[in-house]
Protein backbone atom coordinates (compact mmCIF):
# COMPACT_ATOMS: atom_id res chain seq x y z
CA UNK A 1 60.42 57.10 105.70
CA UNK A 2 62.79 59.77 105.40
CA UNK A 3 65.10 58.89 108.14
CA UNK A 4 65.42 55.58 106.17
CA UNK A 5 66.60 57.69 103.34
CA UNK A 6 69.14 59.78 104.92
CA UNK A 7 70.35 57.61 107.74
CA UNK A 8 73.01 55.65 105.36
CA UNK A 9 74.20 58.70 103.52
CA UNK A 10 74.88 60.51 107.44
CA UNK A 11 76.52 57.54 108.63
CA UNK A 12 78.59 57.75 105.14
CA UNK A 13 79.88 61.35 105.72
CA UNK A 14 82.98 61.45 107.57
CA UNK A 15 83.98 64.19 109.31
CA UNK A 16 87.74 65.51 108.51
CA UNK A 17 89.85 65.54 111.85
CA UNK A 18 92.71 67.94 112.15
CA UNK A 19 95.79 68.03 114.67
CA UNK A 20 95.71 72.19 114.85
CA UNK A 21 94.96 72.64 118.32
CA UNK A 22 93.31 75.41 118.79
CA UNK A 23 94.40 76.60 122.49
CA UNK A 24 97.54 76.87 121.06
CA UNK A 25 96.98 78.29 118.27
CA UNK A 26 94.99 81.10 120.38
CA UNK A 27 97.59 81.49 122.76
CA UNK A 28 100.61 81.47 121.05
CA UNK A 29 99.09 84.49 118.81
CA UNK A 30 98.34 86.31 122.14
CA UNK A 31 101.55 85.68 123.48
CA UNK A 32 102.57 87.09 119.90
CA UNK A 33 100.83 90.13 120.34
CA UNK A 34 101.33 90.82 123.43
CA UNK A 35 105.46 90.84 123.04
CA UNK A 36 105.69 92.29 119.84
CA UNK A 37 103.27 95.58 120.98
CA UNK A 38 105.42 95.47 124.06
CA UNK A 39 108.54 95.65 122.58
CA UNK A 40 107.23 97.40 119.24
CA UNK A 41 106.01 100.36 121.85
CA UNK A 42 109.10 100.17 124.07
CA UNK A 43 111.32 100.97 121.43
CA UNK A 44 109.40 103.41 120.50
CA UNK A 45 108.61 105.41 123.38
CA UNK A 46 112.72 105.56 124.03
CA UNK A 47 113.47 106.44 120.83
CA UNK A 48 110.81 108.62 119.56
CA UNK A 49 108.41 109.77 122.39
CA UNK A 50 107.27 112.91 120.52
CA UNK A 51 106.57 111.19 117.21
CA UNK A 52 104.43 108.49 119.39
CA UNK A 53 102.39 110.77 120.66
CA UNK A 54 101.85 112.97 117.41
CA UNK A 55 100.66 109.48 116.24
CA UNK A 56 98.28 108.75 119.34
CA UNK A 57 96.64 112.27 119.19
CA UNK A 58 95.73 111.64 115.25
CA UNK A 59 94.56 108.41 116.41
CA UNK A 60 92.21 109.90 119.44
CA UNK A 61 91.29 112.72 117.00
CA UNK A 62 90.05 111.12 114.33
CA UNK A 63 90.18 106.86 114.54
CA UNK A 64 87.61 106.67 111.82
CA UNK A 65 89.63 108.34 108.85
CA UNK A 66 92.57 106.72 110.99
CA UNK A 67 90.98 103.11 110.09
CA UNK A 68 89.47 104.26 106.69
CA UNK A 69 92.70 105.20 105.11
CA UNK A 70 94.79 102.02 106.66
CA UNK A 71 91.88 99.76 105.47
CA UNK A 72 92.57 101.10 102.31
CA UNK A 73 95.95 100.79 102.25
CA UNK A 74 96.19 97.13 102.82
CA UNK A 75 93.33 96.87 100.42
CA UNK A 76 96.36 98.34 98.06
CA UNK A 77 99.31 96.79 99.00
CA UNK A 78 97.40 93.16 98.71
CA UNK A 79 96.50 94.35 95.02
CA UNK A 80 100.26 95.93 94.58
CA UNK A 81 101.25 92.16 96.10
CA UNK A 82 99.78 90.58 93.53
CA UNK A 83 100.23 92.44 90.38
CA UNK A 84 103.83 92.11 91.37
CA UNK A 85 103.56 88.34 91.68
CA UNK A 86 101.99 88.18 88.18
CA UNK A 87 104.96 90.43 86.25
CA UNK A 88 107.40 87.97 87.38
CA UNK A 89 109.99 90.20 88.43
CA UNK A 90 108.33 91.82 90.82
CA UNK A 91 108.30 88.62 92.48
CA UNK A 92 111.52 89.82 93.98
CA UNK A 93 109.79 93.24 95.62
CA UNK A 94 107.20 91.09 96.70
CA UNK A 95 109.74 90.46 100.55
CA UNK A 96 111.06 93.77 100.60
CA UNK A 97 107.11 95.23 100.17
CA UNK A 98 105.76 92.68 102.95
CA UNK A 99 109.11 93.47 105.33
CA UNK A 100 108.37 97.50 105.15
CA UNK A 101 104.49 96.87 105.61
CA UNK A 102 104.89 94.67 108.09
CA UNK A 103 107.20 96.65 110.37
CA UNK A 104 105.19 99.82 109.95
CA UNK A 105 101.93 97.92 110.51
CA UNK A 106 104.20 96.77 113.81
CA UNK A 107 104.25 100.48 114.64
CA UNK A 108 101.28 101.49 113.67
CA UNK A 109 99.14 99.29 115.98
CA UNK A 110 101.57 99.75 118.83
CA UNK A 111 100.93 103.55 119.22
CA UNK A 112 97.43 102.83 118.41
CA UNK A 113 97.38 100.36 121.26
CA UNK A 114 99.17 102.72 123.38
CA UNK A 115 96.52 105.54 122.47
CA UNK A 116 93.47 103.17 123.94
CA UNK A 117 96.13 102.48 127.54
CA UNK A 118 97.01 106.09 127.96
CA UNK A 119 92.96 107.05 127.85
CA UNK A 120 92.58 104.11 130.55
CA UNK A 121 96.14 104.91 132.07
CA UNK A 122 97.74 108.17 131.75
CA UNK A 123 101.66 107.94 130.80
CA UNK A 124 102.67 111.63 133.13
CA UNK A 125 104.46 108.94 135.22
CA UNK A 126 106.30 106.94 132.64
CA UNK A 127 105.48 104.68 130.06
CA UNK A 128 106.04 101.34 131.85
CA UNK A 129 102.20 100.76 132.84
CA UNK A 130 100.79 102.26 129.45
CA UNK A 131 102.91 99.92 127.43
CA UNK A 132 102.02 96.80 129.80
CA UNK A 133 98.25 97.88 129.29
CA UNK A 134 98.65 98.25 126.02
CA UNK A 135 99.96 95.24 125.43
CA UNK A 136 97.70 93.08 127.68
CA UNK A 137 94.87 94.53 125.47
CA UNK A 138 96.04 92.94 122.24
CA UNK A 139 97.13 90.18 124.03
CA UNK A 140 93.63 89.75 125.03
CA UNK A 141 91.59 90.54 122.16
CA UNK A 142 93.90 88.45 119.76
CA UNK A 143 93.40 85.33 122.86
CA UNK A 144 89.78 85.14 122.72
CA UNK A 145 89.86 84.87 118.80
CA UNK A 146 87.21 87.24 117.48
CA UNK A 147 88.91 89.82 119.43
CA UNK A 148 91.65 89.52 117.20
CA UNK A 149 89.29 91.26 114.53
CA UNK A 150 89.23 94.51 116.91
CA UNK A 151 93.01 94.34 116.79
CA UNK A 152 92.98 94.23 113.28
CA UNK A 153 90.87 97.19 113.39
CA UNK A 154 92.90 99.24 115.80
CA UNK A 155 95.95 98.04 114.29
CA UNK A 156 94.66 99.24 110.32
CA UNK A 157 94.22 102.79 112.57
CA UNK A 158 97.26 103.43 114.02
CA UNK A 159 99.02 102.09 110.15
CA UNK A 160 96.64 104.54 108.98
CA UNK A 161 97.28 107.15 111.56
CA UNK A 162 100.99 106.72 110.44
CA UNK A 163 100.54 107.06 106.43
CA UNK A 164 98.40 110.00 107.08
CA UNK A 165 101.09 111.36 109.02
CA UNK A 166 103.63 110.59 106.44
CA UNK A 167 101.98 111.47 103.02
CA UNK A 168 98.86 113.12 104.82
């Protein structure tokens, strides 16, 4: 009797289709990753080795209070992102903020990404292999999708690791 019921109103609902493919999607935010922490990290390294690994030991020392305080920090720049949006003006601030957040975030998980290759890779003999590990591991965790939530967690520690360092 109740298949009766139900069968018309099942037929009835139509499921919405979508042309995302998700492959692509997936892959194109791995390739994504995997560049920018390879480049992000490259630039780095040449430019400021010492700095990077100041960053990487607070990072090994203490990831927790690392990913605590750039959880945090997003937390506040999302709510700073938004009162700005409502006062109008700050609409203006609202590029500027995102460009400076996003670029440090950029460095941030880099070095923090780094920090997890040099433990599996040690950088004594240059930085080429630690940088490729590094960056095939957010390549990877971003590819298979929930991965990409690790990242997000490794990448709020080394932004974290880097506001600590800078207003600590």
């Amino acid at each position: 009797m109740l298949s009766t019921v139900t069968a018309p109103v099942l037929q009835s609902v139509r499921v919405p289709t979508t042309d995302v493919d998700l492959v692509f999607g997936l892959g194109s935010g791995a390739v994504g990753a995997f560049v920018s922490t390879l480049i992000v990290g490259a630039i780095l390294v040449a430019i400021a080795p010492d700095y990077v690994e100041r960053i990487m030991d607070a990072v090994r020392e203490d990831p927790l209070t690392s990913f605590l305080y750039g959880l945090l920090a997003i937390v506040l720049v999302v709510v700073l992102i938004v009162a700005l949006v409502i006062t109008i003006v700050g609409i203006l601030l609202v590029p500027i903020l995102g460009l400076v957040v996003g670029l440090v975030w950029a460095v941030g998980a880099a070095i923090a990404f780094l920090a997890i290759a040099d433990r599996l890779v040690d950088h004594r003999d240059g930085w080429f292999v630690p940088l490729l590990v590094a960056a095939a591991i957010n390549g990877g965790l971003t590819l298979t999708g929930i991965g990409g939530l690790v990242s997000f967690a490794v990448g709020a520690a080394g932004f974290g690791a880097i506001l600590s360092d800078r207003f600590g």
